[in-house]
PDB file of N, CA and C in Angstrom:
ATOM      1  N   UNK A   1       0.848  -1.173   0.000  1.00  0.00           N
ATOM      2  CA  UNK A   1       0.000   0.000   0.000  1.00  0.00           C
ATOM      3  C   UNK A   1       0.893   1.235   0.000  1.00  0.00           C
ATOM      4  N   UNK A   2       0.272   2.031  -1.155  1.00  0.00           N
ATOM      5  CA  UNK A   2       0.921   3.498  -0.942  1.00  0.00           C
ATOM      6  C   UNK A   2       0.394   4.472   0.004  1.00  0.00           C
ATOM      7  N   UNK A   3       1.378   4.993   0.475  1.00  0.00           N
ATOM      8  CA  UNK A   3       0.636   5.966   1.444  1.00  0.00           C
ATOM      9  C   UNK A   3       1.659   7.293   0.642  1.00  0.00           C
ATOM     10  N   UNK A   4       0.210   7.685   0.350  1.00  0.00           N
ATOM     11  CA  UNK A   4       0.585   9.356  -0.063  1.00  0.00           C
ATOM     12  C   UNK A   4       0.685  11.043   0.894  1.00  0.00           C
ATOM     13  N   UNK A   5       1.460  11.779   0.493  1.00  0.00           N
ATOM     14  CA  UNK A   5       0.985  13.161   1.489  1.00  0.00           C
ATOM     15  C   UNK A   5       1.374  13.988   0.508  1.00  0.00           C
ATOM     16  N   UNK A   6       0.522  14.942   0.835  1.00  0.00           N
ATOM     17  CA  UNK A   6       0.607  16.448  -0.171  1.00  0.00           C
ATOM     18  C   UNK A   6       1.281  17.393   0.744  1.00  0.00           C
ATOM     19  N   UNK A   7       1.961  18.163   0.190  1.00  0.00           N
ATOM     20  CA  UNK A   7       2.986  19.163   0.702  1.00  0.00           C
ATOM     21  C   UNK A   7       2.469  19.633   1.368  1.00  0.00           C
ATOM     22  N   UNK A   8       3.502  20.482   2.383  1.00  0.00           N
ATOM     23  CA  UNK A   8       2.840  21.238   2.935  1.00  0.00           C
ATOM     24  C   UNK A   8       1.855  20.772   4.728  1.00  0.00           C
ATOM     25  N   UNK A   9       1.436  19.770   4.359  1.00  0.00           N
ATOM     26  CA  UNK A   9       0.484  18.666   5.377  1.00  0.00           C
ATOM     27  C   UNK A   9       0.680  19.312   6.836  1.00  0.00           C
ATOM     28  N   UNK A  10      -0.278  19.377   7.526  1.00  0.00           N
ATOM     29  CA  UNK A  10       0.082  19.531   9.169  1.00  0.00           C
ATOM     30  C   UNK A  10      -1.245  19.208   9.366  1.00  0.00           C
ATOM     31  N   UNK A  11      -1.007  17.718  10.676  1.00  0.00           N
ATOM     32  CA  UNK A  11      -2.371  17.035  11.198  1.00  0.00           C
ATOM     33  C   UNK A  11      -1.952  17.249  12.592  1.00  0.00           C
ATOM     34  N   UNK A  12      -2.689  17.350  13.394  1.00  0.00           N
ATOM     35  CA  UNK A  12      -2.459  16.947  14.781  1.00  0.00           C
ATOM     36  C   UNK A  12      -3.650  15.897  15.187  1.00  0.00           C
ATOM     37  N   UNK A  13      -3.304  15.259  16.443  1.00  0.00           N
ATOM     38  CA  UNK A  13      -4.655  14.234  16.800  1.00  0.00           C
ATOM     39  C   UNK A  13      -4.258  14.564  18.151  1.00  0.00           C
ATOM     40  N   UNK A  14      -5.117  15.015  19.035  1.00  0.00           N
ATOM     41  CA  UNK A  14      -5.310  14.989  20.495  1.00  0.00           C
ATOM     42  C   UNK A  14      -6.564  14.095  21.382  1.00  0.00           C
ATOM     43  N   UNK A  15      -6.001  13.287  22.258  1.00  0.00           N
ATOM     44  CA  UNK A  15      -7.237  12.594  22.884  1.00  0.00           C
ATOM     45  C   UNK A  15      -7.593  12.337  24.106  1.00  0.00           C
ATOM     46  N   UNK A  16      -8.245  13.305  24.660  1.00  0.00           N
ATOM     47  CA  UNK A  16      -8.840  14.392  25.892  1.00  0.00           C
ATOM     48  C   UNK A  16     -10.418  13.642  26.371  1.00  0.00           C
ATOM     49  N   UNK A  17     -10.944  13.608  27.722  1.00  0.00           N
ATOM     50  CA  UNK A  17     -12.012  13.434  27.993  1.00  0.00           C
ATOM     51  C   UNK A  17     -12.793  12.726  27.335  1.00  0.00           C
ATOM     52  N   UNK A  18     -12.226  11.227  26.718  1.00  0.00           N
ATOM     53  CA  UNK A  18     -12.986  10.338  25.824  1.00  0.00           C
ATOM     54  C   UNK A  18     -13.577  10.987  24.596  1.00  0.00           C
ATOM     55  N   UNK A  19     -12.483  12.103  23.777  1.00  0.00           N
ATOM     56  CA  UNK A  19     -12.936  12.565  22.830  1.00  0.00           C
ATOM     57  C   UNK A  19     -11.531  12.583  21.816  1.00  0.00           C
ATOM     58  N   UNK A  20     -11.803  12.063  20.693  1.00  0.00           N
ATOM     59  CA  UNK A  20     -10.341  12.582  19.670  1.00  0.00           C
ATOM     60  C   UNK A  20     -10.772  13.164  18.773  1.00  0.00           C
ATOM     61  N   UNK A  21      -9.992  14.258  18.790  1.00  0.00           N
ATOM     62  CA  UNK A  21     -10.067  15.248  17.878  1.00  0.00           C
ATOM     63  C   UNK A  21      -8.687  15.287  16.866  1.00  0.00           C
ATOM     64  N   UNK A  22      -8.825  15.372  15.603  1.00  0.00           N
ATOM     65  CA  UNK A  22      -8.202  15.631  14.568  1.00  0.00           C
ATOM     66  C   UNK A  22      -7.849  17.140  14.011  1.00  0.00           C
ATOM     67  N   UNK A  23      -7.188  17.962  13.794  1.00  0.00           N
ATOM     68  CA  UNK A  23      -6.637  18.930  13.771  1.00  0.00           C
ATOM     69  C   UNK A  23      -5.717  19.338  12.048  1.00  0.00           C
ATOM     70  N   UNK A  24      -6.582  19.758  10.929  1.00  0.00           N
ATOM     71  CA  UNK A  24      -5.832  19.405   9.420  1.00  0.00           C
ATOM     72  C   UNK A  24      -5.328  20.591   8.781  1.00  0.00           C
ATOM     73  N   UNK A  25      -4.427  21.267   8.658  1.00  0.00           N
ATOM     74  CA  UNK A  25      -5.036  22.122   7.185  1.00  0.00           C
ATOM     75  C   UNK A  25      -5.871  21.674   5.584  1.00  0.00           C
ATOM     76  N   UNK A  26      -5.817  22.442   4.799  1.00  0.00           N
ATOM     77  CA  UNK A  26      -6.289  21.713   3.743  1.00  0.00           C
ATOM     78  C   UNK A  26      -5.277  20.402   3.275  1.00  0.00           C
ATOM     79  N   UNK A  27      -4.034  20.711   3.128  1.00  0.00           N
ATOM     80  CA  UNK A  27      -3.273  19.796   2.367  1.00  0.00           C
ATOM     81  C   UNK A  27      -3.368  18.253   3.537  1.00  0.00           C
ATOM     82  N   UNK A  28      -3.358  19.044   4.874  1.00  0.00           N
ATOM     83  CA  UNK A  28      -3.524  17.472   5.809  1.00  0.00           C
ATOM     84  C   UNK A  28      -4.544  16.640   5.634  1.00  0.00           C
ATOM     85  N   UNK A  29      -5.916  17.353   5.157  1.00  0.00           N
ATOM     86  CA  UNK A  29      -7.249  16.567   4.819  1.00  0.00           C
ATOM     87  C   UNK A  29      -7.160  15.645   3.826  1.00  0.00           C
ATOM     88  N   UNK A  30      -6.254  16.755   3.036  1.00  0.00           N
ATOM     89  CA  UNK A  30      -6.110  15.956   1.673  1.00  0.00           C
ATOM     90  C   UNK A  30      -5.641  14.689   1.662  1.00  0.00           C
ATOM     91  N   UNK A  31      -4.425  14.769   2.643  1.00  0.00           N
ATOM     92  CA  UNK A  31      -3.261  13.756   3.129  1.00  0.00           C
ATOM     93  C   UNK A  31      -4.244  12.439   3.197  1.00  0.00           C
ATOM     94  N   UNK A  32      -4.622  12.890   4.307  1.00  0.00           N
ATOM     95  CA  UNK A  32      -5.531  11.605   5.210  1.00  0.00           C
ATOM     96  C   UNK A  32      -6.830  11.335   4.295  1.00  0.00           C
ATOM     97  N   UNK A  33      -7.437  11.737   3.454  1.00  0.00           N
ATOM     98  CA  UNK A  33      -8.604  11.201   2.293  1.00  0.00           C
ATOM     99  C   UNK A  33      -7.522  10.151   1.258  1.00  0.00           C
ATOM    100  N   UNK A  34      -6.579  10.604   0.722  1.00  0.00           N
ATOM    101  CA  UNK A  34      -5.617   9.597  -0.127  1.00  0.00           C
ATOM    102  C   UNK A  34      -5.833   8.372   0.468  1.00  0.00           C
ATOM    103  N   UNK A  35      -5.152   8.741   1.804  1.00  0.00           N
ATOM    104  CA  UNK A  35      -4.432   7.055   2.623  1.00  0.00           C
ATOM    105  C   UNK A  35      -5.816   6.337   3.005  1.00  0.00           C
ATOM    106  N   UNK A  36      -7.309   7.454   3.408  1.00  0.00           N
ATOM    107  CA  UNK A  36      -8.234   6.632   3.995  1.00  0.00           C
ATOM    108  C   UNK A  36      -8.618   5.647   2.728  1.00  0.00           C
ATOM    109  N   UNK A  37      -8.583   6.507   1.425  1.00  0.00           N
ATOM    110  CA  UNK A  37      -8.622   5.419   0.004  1.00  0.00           C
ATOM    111  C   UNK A  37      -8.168   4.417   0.140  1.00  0.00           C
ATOM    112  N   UNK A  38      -6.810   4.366  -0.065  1.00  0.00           N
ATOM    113  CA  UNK A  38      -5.843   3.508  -0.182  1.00  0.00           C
ATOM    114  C   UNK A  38      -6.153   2.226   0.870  1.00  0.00           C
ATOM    115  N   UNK A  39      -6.363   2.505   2.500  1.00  0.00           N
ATOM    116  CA  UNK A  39      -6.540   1.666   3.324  1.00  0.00           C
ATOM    117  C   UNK A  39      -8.267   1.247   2.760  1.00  0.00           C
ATOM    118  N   UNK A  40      -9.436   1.797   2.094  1.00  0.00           N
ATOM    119  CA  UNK A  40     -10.343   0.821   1.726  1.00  0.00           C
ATOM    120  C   UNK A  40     -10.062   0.447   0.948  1.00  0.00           C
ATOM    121  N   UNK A  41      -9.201   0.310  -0.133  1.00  0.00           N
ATOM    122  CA  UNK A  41      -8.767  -0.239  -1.344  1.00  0.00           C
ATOM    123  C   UNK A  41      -7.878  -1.215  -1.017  1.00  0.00           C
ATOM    124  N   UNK A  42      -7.604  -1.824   0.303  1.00  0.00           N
ATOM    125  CA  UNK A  42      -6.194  -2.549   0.432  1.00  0.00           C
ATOM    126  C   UNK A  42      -6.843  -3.535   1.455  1.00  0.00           C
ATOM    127  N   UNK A  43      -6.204  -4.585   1.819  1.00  0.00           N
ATOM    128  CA  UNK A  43      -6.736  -6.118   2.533  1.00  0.00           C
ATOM    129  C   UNK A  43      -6.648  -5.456   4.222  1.00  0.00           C
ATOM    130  N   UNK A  44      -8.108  -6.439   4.685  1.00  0.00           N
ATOM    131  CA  UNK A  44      -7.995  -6.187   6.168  1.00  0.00           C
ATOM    132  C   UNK A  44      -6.823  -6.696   6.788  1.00  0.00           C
ATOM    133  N   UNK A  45      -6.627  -5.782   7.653  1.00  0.00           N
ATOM    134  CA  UNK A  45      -5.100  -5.832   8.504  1.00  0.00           C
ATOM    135  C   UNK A  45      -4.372  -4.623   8.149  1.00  0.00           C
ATOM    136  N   UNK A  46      -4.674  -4.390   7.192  1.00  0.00           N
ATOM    137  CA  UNK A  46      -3.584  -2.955   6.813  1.00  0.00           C
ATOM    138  C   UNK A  46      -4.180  -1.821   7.362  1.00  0.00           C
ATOM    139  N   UNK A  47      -3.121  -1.174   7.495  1.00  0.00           N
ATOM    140  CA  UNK A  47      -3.234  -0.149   8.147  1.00  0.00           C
ATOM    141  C   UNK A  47      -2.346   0.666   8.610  1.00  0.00           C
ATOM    142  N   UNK A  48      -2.284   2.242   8.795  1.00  0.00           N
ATOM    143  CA  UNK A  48      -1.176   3.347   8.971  1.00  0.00           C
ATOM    144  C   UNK A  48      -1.546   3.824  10.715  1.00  0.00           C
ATOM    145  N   UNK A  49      -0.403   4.003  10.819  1.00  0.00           N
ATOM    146  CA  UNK A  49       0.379   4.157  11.877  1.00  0.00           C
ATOM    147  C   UNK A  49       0.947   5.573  12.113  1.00  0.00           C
ATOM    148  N   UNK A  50       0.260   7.073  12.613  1.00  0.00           N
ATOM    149  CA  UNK A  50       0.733   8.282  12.530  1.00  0.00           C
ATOM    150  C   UNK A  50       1.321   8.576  14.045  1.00  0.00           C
ATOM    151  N   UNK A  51       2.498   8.921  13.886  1.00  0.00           N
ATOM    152  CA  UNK A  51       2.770   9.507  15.430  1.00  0.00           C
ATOM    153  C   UNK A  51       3.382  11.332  15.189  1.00  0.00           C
ATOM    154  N   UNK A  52       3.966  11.821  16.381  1.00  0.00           N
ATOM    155  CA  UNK A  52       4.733  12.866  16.355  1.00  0.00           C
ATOM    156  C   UNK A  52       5.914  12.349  15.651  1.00  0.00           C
ATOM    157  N   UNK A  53       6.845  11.826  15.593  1.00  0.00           N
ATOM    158  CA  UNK A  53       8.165  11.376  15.186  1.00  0.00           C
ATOM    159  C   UNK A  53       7.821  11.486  13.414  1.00  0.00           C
ATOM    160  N   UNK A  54       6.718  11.145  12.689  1.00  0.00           N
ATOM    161  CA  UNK A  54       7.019  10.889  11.525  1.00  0.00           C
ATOM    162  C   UNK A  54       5.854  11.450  10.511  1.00  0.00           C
ATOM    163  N   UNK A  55       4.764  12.167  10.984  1.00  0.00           N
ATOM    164  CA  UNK A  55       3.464  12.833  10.441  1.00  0.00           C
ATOM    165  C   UNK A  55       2.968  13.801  11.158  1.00  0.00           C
ATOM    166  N   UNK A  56       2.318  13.427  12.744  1.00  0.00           N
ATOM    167  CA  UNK A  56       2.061  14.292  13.101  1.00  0.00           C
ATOM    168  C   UNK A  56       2.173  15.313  13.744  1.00  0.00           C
ATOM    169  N   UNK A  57       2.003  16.540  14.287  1.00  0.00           N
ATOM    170  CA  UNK A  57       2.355  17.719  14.785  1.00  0.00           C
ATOM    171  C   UNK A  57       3.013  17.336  16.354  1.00  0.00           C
ATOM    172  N   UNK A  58       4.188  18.130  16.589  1.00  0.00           N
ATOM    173  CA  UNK A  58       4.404  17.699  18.271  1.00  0.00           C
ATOM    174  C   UNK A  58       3.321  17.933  18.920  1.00  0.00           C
ATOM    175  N   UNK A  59       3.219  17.184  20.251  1.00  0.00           N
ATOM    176  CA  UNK A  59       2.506  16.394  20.945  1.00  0.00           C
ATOM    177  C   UNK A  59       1.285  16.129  20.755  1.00  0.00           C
ATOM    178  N   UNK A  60       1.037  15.343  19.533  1.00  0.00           N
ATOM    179  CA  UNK A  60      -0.459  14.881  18.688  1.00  0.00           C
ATOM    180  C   UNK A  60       0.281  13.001  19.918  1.00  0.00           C
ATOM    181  N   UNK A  61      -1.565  12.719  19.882  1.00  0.00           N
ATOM    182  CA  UNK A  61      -1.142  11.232  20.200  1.00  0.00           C
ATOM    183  C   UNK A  61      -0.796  10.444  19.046  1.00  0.00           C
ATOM    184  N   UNK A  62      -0.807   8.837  19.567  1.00  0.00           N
ATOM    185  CA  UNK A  62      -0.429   8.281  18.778  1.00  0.00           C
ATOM    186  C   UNK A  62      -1.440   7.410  18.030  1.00  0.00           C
ATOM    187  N   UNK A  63      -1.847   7.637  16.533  1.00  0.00           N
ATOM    188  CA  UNK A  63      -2.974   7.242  15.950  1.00  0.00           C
ATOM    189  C   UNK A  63      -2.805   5.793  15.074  1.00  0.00           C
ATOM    190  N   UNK A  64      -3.415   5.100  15.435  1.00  0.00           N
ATOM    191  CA  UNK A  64      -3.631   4.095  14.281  1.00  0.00           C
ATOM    192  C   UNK A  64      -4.820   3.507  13.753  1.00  0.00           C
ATOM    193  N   UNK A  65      -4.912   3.638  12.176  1.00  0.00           N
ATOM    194  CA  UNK A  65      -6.274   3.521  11.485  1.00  0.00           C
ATOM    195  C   UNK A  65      -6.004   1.930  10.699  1.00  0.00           C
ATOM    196  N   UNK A  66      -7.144   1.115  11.242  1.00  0.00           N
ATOM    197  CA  UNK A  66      -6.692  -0.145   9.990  1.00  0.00           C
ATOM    198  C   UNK A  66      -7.965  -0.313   9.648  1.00  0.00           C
ATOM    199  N   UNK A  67      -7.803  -1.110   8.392  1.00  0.00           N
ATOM    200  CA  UNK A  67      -8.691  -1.755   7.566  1.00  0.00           C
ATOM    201  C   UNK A  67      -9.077  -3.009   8.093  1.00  0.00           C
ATOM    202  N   UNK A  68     -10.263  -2.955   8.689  1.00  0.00           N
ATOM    203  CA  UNK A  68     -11.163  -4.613   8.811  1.00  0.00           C
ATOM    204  C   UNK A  68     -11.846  -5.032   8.222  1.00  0.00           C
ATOM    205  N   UNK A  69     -12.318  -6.557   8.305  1.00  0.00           N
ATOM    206  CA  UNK A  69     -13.396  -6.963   6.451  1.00  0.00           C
ATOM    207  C   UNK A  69     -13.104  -6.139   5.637  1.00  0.00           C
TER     208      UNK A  69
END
């Protein structure tokens, strides 16, 4: 699976009082609509893995989205 990002990108994910919130500019929306493609287009089990270290904004938690059935 490709995982794509458009320039520019800044996401944050914070997760507070049993609530997560997502945080995009345009190009980050963009980011994350590609990959949400890509992960329904691709076999259950797959799935991306965003942290601070490698996508998201310092101190965003640590997100992971997979594909089931």
């Amino acid at each position: 699976m490709t995982v794509e990002w458009v320039n520019g990108f800044e996401i944050k994910a914070l997760a507070e009082k049993g609530e997560i919130v997502i945080s995009a500019n345009r190009e980050g929306l963009l980011s994350l609509a590609k990959q949400l493609t890509a992960l329904a287009n691709g076999e259950p089990g797959d799935h991306i893995h965003y942290d601070e270290y490698n996508s998201l904004e310092e101190g965003s938690a640590e997100m992971i989205i997979e594909r089931i059935m």
